[in-house]
Protein backbone atom coordinates (compact mmCIF):
# COMPACT_ATOMS: atom_id res chain seq x y z
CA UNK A 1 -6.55 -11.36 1.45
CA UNK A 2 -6.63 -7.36 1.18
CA UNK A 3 -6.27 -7.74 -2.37
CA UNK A 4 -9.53 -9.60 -2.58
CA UNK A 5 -11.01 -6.99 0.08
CA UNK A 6 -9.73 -4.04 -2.11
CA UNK A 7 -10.94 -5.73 -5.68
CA UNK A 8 -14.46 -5.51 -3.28
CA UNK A 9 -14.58 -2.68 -2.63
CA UNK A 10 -13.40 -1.55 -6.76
CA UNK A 11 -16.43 -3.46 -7.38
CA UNK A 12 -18.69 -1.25 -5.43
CA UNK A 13 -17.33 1.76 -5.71
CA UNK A 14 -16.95 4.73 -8.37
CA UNK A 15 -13.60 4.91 -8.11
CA UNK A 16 -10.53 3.55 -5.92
CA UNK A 17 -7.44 4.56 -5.70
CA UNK A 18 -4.41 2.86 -4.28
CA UNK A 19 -0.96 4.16 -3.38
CA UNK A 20 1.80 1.45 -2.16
CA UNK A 21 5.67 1.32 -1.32
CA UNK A 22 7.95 0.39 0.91
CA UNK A 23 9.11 2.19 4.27
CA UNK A 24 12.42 3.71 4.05
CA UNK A 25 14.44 4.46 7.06
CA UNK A 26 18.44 4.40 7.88
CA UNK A 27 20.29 1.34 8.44
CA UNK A 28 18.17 -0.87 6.02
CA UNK A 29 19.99 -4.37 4.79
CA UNK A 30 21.55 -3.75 1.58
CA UNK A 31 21.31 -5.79 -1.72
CA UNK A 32 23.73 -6.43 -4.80
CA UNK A 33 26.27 -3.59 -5.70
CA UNK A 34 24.22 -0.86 -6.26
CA UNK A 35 23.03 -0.88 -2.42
CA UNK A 36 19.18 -1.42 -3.11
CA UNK A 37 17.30 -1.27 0.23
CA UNK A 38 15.59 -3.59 1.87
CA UNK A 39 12.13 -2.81 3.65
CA UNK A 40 11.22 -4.10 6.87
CA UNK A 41 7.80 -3.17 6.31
CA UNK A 42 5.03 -1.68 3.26
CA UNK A 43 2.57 0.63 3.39
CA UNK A 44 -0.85 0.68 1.66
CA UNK A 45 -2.97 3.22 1.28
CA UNK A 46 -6.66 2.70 -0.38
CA UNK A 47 -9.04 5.60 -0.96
CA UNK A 48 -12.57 5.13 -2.14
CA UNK A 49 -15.01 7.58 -4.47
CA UNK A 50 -18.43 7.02 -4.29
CA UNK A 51 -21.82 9.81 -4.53
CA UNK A 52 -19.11 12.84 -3.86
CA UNK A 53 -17.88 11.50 -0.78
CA UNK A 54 -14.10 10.09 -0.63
CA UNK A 55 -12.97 7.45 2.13
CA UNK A 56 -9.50 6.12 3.12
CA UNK A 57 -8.10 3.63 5.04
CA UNK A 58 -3.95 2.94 5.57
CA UNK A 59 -2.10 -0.59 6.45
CA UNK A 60 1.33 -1.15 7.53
CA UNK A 61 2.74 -4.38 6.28
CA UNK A 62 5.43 -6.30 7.61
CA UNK A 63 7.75 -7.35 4.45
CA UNK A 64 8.05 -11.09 4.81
């Protein structure tokens, strides 16, 4: 669902940017024998370009 909202808002904007990746913090679950983290949640952030004027909105999502 926000990846239909965000392809939206691509459509009626100049330009949108989005940055995304997990939330890092200690005592994360562990995975395979290099020790690869686990998230407990994702972040999102989407900023807009449109007639000089940028816009941004964040979400916090729950990895599950």
């Amino acid at each position: 669902m926000l990846e239909e909202l965000i392809r939206e808002w691509a459509k009626d904007h100049n330009e949108v940017m989005v940055f995304s990746g997990p939330v890092l913090e200690a005592g994360l679950m562990t995975l395979g024998e290099n020790k690869i983290s686990v998230p407990k949640h994702f972040y999102k952030i989407v900023v807009t370009h449109k007639e000089q004027r940028y816009n941004a909105i964040a979400f916090l999502m729950p990895n599950s």
